[in-house]
N, C-alpha and C. Protein backbone atom coordinates (compact mmCIF):
# COMPACT_ATOMS: atom_id res chain seq x y z
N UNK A 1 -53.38 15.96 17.91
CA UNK A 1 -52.69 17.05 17.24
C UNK A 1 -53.72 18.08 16.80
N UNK A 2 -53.40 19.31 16.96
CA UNK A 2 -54.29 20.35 16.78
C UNK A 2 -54.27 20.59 15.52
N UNK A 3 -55.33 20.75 14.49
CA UNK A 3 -55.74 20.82 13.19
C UNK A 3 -55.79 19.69 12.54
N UNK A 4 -55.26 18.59 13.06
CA UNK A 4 -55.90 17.43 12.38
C UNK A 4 -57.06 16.70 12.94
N UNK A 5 -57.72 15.60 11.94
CA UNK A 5 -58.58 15.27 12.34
C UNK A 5 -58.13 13.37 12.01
N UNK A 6 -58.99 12.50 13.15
CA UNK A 6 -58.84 11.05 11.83
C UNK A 6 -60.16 10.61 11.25
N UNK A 7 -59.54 10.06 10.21
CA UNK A 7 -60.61 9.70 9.01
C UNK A 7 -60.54 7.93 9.07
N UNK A 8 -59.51 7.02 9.58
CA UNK A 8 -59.77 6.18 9.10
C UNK A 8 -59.06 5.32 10.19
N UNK A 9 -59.62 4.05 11.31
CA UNK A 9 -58.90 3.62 12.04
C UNK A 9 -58.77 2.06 11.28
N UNK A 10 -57.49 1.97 11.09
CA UNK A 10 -57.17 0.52 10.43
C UNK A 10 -57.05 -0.75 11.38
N UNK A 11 -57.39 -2.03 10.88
CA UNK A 11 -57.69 -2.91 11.20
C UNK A 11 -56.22 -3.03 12.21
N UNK A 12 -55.21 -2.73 11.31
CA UNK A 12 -53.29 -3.21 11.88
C UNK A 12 -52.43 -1.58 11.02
N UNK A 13 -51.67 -1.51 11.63
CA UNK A 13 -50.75 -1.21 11.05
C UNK A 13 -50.49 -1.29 9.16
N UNK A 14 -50.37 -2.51 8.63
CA UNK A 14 -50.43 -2.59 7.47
C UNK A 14 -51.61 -2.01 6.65
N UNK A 15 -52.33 -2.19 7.00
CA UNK A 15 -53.63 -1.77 6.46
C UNK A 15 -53.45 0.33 6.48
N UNK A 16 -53.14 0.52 7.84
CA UNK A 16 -52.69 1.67 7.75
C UNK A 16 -52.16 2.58 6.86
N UNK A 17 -50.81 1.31 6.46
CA UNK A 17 -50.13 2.14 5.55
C UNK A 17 -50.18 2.22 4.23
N UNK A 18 -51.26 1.03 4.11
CA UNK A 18 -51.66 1.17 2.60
C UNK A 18 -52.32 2.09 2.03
N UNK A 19 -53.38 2.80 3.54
CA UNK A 19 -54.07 3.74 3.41
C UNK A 19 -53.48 5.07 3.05
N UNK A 20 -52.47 5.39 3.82
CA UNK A 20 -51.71 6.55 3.70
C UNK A 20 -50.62 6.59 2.23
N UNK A 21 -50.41 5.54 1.59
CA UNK A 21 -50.13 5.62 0.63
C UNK A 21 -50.61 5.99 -0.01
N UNK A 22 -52.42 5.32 -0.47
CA UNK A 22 -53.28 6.06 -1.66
C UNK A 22 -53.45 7.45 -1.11
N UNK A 23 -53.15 7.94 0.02
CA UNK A 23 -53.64 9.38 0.49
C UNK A 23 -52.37 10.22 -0.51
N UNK A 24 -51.23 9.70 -0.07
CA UNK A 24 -50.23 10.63 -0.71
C UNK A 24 -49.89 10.63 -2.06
N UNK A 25 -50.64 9.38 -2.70
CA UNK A 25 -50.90 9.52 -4.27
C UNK A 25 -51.32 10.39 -4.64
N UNK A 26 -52.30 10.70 -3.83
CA UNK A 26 -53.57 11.68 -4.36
C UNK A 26 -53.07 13.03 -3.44
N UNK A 27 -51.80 13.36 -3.09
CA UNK A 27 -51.49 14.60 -2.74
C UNK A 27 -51.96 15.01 -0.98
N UNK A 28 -52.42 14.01 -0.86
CA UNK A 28 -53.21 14.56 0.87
C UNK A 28 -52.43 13.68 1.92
N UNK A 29 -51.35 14.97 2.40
CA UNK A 29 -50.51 14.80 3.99
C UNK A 29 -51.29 13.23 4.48
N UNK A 30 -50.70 12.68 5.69
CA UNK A 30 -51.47 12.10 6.60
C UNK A 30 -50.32 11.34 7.44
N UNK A 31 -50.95 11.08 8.55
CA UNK A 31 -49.82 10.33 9.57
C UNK A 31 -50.91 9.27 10.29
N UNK A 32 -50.04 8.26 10.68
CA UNK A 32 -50.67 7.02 11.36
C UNK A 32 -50.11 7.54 13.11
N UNK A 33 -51.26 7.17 13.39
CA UNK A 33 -51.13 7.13 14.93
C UNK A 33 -51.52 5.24 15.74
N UNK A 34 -50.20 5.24 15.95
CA UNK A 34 -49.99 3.49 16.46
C UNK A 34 -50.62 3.57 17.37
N UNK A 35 -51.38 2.12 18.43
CA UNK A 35 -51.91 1.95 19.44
C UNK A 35 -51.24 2.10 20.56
N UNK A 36 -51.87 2.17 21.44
CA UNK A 36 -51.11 2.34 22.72
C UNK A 36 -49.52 1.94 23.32
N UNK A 37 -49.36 0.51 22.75
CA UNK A 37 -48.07 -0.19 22.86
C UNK A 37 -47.43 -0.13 22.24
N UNK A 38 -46.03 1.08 22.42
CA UNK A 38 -45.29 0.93 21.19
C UNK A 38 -44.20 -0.39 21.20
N UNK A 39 -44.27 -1.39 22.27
CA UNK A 39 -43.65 -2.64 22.16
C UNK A 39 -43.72 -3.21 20.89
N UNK A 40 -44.90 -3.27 20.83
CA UNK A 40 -45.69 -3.98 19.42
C UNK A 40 -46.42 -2.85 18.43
N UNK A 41 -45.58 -2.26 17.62
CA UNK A 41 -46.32 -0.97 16.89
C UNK A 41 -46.86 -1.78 15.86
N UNK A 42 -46.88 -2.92 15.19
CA UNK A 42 -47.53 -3.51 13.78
C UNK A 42 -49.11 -4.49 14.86
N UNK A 43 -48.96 -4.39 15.85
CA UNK A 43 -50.22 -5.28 16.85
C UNK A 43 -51.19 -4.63 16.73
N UNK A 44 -52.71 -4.56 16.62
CA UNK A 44 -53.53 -3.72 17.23
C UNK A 44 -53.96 -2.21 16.22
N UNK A 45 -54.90 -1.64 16.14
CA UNK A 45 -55.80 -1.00 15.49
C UNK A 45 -54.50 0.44 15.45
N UNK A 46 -54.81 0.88 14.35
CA UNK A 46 -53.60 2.25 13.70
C UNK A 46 -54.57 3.25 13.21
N UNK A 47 -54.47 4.41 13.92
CA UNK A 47 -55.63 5.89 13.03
C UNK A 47 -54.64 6.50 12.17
N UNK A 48 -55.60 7.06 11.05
CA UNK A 48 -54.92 7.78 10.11
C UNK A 48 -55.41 9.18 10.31
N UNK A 49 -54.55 10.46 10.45
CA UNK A 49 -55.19 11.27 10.46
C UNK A 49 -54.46 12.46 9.27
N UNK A 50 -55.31 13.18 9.15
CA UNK A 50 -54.71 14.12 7.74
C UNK A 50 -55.26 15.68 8.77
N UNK A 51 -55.16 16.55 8.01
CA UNK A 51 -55.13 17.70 8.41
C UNK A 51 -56.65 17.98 8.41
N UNK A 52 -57.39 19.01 8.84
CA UNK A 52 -58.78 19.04 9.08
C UNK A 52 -59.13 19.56 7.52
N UNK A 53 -58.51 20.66 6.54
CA UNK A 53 -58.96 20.89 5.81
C UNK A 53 -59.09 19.91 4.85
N UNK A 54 -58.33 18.94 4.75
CA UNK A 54 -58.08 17.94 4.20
C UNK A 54 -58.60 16.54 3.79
N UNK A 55 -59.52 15.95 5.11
CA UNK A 55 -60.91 15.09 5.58
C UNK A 55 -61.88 15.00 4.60
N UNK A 56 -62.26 15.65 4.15
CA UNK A 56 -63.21 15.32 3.17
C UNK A 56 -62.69 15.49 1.56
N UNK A 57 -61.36 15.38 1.74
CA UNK A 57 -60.55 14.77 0.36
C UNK A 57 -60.43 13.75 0.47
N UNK A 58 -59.35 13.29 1.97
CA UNK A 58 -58.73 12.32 2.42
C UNK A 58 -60.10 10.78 2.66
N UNK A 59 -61.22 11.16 3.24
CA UNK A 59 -62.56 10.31 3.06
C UNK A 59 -62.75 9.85 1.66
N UNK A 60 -62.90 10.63 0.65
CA UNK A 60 -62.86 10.67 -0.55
C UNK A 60 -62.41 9.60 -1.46
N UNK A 61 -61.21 9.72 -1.31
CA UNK A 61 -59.75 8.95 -1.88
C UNK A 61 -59.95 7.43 -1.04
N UNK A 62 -60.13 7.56 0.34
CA UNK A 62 -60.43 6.01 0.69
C UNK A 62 -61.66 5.39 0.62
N UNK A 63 -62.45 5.93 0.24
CA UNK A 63 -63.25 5.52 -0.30
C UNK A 63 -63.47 5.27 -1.59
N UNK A 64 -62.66 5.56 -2.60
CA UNK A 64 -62.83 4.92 -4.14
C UNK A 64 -62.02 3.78 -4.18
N UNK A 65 -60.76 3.69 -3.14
CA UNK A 65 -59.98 2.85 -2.90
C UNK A 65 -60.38 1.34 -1.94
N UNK A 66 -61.61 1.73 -1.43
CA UNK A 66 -62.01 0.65 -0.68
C UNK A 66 -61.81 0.11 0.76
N UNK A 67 -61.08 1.40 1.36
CA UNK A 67 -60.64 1.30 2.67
C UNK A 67 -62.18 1.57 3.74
N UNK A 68 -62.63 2.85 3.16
CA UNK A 68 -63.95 2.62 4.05
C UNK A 68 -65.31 2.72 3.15
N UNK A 69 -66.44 2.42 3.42
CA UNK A 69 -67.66 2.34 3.05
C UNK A 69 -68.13 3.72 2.35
């Protein structure tokens, strides 16, 4: 998607959405992009991506939260 960027590829699905939750706590858009198979959308590694201006909020926030390093 043009103007977004991703910040955070989750282990599953769940993990995903935990992420995008603390994102929208903290006010910052974001959408999960599922793996290849949408047979199995909870299987397999999920990106989070937020808008480009947004990335170094959205980094921010998962990172006090513990999602990435």
């Amino acid at each position: 998607m043009e103007g977004w960027t991703k910040v955070f590829i989750a282990a599953d699905v769940f993990q995903a959405k935990l992420a995008e939750d603390a994102l929208k706590q903290n006010g910052i858009e974001s959408h999960i992009y599922r793996g290849p198979d949408p047979n199995f959308p909870a299987i397999g590694e999920a990106e989070l991506i937020v808008p480009e201006d947004k990335a170094e909020a959205a980094i921010g926030v998962l990172q006090e939260n513990g999602f990435i390093d």
